[in-house]
C-alpha atoms as a PDB file:
ATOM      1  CA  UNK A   1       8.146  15.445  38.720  1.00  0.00           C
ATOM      2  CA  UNK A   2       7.088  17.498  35.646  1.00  0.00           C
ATOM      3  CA  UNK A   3      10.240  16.684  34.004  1.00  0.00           C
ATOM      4  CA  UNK A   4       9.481  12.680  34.464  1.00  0.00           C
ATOM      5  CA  UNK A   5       6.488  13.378  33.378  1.00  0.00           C
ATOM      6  CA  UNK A   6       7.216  14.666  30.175  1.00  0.00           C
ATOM      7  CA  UNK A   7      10.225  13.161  29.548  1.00  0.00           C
ATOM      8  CA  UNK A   8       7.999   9.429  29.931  1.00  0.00           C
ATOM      9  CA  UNK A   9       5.283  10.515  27.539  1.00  0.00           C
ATOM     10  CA  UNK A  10       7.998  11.478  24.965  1.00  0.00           C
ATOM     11  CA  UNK A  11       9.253   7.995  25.484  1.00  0.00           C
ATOM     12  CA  UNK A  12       5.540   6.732  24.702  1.00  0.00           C
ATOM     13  CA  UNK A  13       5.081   8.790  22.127  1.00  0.00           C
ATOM     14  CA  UNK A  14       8.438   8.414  20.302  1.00  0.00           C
ATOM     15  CA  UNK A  15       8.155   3.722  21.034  1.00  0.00           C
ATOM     16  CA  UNK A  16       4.312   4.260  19.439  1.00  0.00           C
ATOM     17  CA  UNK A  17       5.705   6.209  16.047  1.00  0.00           C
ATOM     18  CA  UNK A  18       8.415   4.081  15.324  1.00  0.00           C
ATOM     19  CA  UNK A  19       6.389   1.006  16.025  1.00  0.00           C
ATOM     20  CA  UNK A  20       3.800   2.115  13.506  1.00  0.00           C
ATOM     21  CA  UNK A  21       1.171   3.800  15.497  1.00  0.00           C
ATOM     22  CA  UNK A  22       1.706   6.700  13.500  1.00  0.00           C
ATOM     23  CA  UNK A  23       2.137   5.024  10.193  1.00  0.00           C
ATOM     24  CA  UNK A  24       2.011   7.715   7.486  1.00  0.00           C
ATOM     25  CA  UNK A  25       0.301   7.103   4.254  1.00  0.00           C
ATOM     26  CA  UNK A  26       2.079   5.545   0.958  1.00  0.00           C
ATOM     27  CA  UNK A  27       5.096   7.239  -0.895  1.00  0.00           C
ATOM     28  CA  UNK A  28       7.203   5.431  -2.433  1.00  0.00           C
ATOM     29  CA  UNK A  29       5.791   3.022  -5.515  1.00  0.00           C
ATOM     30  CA  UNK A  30       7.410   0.257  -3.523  1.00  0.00           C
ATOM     31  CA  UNK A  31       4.356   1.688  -0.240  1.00  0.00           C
ATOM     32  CA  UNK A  32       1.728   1.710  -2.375  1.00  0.00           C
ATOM     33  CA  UNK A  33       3.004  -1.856  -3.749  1.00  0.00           C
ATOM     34  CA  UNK A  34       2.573  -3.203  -0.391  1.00  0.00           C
ATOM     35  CA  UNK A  35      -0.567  -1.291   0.627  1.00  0.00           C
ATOM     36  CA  UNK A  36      -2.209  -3.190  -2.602  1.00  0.00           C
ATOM     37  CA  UNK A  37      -0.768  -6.518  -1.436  1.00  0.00           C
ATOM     38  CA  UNK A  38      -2.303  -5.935   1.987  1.00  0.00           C
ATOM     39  CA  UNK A  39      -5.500  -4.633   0.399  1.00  0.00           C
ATOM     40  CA  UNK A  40      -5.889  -7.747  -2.147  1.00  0.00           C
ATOM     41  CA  UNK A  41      -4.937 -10.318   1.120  1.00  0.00           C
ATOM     42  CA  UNK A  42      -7.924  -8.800   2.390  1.00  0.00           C
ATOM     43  CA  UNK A  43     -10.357  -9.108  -0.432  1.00  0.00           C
ATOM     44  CA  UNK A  44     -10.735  -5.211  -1.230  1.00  0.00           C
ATOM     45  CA  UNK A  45      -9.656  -5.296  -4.943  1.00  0.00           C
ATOM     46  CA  UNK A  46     -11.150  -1.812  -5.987  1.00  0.00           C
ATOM     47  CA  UNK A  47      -9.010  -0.363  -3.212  1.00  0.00           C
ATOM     48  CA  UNK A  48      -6.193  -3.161  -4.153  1.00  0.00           C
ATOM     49  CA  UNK A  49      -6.887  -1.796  -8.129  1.00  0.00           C
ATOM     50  CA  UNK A  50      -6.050   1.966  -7.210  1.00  0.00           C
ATOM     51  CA  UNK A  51      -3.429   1.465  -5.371  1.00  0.00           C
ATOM     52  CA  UNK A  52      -1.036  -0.429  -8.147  1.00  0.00           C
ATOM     53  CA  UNK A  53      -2.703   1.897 -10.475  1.00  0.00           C
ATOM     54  CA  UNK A  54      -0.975   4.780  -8.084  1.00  0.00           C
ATOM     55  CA  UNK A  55       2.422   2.555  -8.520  1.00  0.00           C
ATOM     56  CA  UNK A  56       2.104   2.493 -12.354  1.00  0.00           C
ATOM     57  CA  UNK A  57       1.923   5.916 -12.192  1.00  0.00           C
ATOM     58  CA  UNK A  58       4.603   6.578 -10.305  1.00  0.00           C
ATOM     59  CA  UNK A  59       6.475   3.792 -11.848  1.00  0.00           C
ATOM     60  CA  UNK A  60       5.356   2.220 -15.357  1.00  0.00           C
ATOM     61  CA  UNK A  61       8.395   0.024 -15.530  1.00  0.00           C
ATOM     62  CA  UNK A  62       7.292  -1.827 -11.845  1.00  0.00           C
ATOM     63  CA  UNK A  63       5.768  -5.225 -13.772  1.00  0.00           C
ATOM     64  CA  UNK A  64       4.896  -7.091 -10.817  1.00  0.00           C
ATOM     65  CA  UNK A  65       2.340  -3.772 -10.215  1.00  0.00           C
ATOM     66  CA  UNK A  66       0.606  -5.086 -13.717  1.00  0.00           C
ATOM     67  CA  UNK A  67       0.551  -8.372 -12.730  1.00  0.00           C
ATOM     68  CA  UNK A  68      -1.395  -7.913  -9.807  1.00  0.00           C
ATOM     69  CA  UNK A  69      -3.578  -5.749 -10.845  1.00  0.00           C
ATOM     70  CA  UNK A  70      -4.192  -7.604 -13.361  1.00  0.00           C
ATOM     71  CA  UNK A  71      -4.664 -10.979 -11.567  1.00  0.00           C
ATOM     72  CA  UNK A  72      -7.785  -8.969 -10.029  1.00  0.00           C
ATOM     73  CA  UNK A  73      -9.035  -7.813 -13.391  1.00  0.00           C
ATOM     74  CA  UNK A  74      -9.012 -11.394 -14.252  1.00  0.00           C
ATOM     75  CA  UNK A  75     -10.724 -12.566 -11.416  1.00  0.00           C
ATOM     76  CA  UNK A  76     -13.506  -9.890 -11.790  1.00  0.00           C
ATOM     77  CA  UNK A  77     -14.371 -10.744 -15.351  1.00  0.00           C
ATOM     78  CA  UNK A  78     -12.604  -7.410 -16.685  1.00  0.00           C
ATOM     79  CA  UNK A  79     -10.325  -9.575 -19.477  1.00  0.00           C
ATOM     80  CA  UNK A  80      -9.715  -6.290 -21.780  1.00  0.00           C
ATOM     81  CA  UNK A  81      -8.243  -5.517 -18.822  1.00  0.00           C
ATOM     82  CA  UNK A  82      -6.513  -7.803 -17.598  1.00  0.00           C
ATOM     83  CA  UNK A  83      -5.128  -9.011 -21.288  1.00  0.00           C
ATOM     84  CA  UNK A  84      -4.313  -4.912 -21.217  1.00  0.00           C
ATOM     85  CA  UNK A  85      -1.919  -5.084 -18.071  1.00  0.00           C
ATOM     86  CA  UNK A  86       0.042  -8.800 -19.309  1.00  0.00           C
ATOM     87  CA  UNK A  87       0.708  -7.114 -22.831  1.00  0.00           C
END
């Protein structure tokens, strides 16, 4: 019975990780890329900000990581900004 037992909860445990339950924060520029998508869909553009800033860092040559970010410059009045990130 133990074995079942433990054997089943492994089963739960392992079907809950790989479908996400466990999701593990950004690594990869392309993560954080996609965190920022999800975080601008969802109207939190500071949060949305950092995290293409974090994908700049990791990798300056990712343009589409300027272009959002600044898209949301643009749309909060920062211009230098914004103007900064299309040059």
């Amino acid at each position: 019975m133990k074995r079942w037992l433990i054997t089943g909860l492994f089963a739960v445990l392992l079907s809950s990780f790989s479908a996400g339950a466990f999701a593990s924060a950004p690594v990869t520029a392309r993560d954080w890329f996609e965190q920022g998508t999800r975080q601008y869909d969802n109207q939190d553009y500071e949060q949305a900000i950092a995290s293409y800033t974090r994908v700049i860092e990791l990798r300056p040559d990712f343009a589409d990581a300027y272009l959002n970010r600044g898209v949301i410059y643009s749309l909060s009045g920062r211009h230098e900004q914004a103007i900064a990130d299309a040059n």
